[in-house]
N, C-alpha and C. Protein backbone atom coordinates (compact mmCIF):
# COMPACT_ATOMS: atom_id res chain seq x y z
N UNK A 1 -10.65 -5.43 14.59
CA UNK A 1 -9.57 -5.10 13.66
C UNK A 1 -10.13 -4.24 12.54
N UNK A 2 -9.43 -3.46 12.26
CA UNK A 2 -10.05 -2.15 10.89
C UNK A 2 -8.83 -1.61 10.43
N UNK A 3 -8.46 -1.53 9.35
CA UNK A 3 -7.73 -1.27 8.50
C UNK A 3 -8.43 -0.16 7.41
N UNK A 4 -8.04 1.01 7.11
CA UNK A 4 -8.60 2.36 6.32
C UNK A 4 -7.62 3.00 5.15
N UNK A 5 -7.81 2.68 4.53
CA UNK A 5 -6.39 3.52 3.54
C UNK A 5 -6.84 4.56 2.98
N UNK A 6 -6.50 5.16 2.56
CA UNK A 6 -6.71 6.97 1.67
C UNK A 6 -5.46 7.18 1.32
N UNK A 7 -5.98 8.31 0.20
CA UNK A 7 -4.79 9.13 -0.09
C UNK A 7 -4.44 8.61 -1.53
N UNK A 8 -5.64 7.69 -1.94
CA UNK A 8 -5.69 7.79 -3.64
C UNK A 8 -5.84 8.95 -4.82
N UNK A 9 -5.86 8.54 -5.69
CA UNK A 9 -6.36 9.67 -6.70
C UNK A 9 -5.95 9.80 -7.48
N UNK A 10 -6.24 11.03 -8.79
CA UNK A 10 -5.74 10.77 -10.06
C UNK A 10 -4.49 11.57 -10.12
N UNK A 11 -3.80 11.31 -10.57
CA UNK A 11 -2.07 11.65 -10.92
C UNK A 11 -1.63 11.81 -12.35
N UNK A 12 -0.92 12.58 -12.89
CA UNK A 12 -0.59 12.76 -14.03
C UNK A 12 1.24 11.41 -13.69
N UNK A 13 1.45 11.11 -15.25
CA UNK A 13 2.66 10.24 -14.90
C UNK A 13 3.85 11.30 -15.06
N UNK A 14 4.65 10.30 -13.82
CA UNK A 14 5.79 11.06 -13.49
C UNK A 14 5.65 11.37 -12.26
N UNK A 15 4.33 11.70 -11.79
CA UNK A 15 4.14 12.44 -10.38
C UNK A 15 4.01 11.50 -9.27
N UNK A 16 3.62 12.10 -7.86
CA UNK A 16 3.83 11.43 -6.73
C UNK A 16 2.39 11.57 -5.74
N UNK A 17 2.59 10.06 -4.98
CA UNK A 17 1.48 10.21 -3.92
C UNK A 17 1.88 9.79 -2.88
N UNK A 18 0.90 9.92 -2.08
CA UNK A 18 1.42 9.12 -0.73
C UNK A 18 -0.01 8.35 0.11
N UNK A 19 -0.19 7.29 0.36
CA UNK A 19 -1.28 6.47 0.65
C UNK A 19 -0.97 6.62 2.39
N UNK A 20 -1.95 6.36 2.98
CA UNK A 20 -1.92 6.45 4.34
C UNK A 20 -2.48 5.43 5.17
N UNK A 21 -2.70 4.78 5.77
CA UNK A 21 -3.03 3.11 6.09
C UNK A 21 -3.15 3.25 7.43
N UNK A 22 -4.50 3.90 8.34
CA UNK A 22 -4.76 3.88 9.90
C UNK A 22 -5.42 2.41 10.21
N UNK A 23 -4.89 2.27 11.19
CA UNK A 23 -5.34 0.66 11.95
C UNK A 23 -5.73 0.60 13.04
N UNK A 24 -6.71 -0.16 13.33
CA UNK A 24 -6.76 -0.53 15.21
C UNK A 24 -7.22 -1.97 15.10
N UNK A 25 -6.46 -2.60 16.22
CA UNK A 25 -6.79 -3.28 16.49
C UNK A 25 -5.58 -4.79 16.17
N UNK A 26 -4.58 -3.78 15.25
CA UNK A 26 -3.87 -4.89 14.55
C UNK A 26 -2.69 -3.77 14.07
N UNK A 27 -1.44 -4.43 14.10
CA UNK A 27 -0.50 -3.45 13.56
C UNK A 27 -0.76 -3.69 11.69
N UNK A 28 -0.71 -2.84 11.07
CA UNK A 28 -0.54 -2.83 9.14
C UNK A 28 0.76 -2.93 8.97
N UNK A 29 0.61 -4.17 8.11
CA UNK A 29 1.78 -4.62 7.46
C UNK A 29 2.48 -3.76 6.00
N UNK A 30 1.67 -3.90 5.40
CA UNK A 30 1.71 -3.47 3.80
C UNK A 30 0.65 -3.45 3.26
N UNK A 31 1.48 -3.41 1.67
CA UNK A 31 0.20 -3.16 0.75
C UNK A 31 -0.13 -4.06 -0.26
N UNK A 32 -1.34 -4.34 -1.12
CA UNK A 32 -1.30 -4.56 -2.25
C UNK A 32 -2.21 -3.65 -3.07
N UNK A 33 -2.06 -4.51 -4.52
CA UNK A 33 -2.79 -3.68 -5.36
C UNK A 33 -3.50 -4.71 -6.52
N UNK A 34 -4.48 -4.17 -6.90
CA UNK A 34 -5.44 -4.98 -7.75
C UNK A 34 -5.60 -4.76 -8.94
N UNK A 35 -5.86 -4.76 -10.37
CA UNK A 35 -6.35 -4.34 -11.22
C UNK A 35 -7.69 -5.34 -11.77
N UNK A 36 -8.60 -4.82 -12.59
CA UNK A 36 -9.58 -5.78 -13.01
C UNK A 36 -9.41 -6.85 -13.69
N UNK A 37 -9.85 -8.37 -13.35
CA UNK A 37 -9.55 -8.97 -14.49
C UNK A 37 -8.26 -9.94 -13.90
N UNK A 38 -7.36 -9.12 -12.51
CA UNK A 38 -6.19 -10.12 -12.30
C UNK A 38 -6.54 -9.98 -10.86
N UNK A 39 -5.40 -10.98 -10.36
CA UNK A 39 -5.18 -11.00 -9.11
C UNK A 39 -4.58 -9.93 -7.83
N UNK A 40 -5.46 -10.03 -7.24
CA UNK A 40 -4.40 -9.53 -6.12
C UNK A 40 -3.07 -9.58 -5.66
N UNK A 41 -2.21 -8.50 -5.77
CA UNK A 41 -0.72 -8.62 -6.16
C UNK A 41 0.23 -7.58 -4.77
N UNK A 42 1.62 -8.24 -4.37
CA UNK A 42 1.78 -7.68 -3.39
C UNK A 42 2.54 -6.00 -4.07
N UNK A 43 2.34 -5.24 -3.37
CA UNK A 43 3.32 -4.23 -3.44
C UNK A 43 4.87 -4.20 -2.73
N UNK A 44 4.38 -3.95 -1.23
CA UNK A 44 5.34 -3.94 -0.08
C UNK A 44 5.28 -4.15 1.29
N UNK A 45 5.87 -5.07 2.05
CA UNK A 45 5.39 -5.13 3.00
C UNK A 45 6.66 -5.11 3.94
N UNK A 46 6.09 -5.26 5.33
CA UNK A 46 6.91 -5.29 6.46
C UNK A 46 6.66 -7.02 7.15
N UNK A 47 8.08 -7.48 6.85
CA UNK A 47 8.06 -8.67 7.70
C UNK A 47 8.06 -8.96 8.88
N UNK A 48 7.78 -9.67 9.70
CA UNK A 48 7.88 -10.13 10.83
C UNK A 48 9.07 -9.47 11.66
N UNK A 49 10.18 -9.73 11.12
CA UNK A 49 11.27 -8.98 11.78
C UNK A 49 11.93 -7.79 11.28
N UNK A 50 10.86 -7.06 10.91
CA UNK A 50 11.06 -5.92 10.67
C UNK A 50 11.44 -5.28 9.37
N UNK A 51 12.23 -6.31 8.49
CA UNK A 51 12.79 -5.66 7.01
C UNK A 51 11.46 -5.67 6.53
N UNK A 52 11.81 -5.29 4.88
CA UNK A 52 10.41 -4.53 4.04
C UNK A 52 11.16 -5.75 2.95
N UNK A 53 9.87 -5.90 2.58
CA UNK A 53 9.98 -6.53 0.82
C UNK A 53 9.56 -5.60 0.09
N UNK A 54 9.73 -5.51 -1.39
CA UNK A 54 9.47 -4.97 -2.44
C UNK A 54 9.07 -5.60 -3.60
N UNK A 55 8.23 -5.33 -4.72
CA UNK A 55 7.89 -5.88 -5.93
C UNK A 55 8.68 -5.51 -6.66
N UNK A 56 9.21 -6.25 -7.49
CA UNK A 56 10.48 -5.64 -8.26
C UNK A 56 9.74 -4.39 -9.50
N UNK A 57 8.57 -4.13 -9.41
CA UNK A 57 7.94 -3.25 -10.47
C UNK A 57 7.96 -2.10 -9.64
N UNK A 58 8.35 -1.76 -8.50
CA UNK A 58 7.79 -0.77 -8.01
C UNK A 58 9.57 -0.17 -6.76
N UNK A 59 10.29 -0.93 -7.09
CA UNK A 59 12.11 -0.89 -6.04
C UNK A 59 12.09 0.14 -6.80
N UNK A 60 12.73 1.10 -5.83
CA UNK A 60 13.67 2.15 -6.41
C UNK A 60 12.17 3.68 -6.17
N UNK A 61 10.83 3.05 -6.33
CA UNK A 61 10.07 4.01 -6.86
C UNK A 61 9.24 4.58 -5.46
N UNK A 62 8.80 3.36 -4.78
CA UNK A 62 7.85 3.08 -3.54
C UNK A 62 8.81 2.91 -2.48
N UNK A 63 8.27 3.72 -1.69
CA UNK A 63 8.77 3.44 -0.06
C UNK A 63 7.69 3.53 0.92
N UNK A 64 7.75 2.36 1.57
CA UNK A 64 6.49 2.34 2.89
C UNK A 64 7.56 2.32 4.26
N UNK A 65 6.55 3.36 5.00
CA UNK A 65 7.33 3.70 6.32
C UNK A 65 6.19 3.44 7.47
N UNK A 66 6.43 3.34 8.16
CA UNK A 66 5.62 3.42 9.69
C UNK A 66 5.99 4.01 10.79
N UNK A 67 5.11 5.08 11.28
CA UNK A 67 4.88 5.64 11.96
C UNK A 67 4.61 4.98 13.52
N UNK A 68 5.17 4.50 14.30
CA UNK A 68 4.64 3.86 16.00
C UNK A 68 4.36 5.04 16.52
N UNK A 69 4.91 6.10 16.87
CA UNK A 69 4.66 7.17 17.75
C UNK A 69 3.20 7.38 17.51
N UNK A 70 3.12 8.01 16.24
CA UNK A 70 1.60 8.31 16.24
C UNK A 70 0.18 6.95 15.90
N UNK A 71 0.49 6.11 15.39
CA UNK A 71 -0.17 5.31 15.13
C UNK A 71 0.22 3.75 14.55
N UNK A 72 -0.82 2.63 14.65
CA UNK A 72 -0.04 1.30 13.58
C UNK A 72 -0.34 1.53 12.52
N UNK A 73 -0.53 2.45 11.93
CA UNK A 73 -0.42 2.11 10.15
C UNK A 73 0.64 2.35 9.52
N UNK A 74 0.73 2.66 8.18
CA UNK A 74 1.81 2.46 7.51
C UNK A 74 1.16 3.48 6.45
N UNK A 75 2.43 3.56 5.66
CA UNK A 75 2.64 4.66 4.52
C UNK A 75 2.94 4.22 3.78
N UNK A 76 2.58 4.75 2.32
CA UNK A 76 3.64 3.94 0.70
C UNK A 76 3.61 5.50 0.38
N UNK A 77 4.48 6.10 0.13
CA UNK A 77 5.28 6.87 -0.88
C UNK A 77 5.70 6.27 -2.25
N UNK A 78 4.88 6.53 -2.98
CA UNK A 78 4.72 6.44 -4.46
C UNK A 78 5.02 8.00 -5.15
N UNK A 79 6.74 7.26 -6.21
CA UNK A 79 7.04 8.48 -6.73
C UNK A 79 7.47 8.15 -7.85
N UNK A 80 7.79 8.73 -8.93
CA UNK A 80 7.51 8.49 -10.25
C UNK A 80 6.81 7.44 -10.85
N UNK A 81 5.70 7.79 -10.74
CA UNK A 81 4.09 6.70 -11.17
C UNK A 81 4.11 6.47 -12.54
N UNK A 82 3.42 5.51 -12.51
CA UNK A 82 3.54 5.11 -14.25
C UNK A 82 2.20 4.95 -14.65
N UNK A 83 1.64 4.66 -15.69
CA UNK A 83 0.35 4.40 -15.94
C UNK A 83 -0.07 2.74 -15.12
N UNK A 84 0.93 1.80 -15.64
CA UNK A 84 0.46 0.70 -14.86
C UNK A 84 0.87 0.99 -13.46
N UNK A 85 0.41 1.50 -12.79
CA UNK A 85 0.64 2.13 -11.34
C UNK A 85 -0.66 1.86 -10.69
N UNK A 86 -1.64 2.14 -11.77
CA UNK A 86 -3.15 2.06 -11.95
C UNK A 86 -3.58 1.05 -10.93
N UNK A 87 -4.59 0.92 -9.90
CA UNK A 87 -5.47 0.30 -9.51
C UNK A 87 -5.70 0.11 -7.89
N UNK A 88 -5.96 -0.72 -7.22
CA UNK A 88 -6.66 0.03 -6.16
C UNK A 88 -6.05 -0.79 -5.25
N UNK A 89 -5.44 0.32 -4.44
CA UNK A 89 -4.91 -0.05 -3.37
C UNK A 89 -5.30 -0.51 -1.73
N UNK A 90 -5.01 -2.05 -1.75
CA UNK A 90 -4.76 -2.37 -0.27
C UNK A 90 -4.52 -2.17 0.61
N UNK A 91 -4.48 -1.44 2.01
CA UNK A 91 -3.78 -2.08 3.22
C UNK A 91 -3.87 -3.30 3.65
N UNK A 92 -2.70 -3.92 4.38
CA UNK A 92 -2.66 -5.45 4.64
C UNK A 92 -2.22 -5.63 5.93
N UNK A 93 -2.61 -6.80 6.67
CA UNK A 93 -2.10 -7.12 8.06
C UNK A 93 -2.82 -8.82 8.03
N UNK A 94 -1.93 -9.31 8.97
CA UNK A 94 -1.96 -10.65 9.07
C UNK A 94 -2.05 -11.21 10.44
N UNK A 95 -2.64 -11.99 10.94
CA UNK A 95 -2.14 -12.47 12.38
C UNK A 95 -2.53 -13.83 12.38
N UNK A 96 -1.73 -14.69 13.28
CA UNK A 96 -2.33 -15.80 13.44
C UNK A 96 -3.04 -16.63 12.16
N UNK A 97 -2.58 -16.19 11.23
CA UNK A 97 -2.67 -16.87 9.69
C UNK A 97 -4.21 -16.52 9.35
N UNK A 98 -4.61 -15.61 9.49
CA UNK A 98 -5.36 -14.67 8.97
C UNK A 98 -5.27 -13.58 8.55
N UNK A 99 -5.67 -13.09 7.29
CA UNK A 99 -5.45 -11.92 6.39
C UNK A 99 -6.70 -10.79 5.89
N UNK A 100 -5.87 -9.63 6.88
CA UNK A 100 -7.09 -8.80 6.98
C UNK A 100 -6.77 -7.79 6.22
N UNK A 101 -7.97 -7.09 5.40
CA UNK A 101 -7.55 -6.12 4.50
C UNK A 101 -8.51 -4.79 4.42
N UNK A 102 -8.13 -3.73 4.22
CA UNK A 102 -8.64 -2.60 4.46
C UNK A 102 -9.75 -2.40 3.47
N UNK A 103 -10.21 -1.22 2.81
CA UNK A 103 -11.50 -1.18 1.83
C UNK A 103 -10.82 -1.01 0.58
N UNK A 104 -9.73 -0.53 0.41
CA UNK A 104 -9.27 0.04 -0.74
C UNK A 104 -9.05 1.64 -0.85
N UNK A 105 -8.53 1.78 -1.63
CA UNK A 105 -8.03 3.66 -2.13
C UNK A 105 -7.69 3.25 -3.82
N UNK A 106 -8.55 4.02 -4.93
CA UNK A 106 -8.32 4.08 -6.15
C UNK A 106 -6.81 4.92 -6.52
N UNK A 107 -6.13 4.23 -7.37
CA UNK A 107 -4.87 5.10 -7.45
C UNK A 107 -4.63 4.88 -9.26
N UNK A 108 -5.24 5.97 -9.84
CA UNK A 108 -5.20 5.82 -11.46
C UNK A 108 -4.13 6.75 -12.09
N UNK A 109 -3.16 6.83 -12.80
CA UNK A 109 -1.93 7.10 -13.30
C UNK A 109 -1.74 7.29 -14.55
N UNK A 110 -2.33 8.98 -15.18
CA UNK A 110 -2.77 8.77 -16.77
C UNK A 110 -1.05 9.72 -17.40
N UNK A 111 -1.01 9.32 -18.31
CA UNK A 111 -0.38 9.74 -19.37
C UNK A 111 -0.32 10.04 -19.96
């Protein structure tokens, strides 16, 4: 199982990114995100039967899509970023009540 995310980086606020989340071995669920100092926090994910959850800090702003044709990972479309937008992003996947997570992608959001 391997989980890879990219597609971090620095952003002025207001602006947009898009994270990219390749997998093998395991379909990618979602995302989270970290900052120093706190916990690991969800962004968005894809449930079991298919709907998406959202963090209510991020509805309206973030959209994660997935791609089957070309691959199991997943996408977050991040658009109007904020400064607390800041910190480093997850890919996520789960199986069998295990939780596997990718390396990270830095995503900093200055103002």
């Amino acid at each position: 199982v391997q989980l890879q995310a990219s597609g971090g980086g620095l952003v002025q606020a207001g602006g947009s990114l898009r994270l990219s989340c390749a997998a093998s071995g395991i379909n990618a669920m979602g995302w989270h995100r970290q900052t120093p100092g706190k916990q690991r926090e969800l962004v968005t994910t894809f449930t079991s039967d298919g709907n998406t959850v959202y963090a209510d800090s991020v509805k309206g702003r973030f959209t994660i899509s997935r791609d089957n044709a070309k691959y199991r990972g997943v996408y977050l479309q991040m658009n109007s970023l904020k400064p607390e937008d800041t910190a480093v992003y997850y890919c996520h996947s789960r199986r069998l009540f295990r939780d596997y997570w990718g390396q990270g992608t830095q995503v900093t959001v200055s103002s």
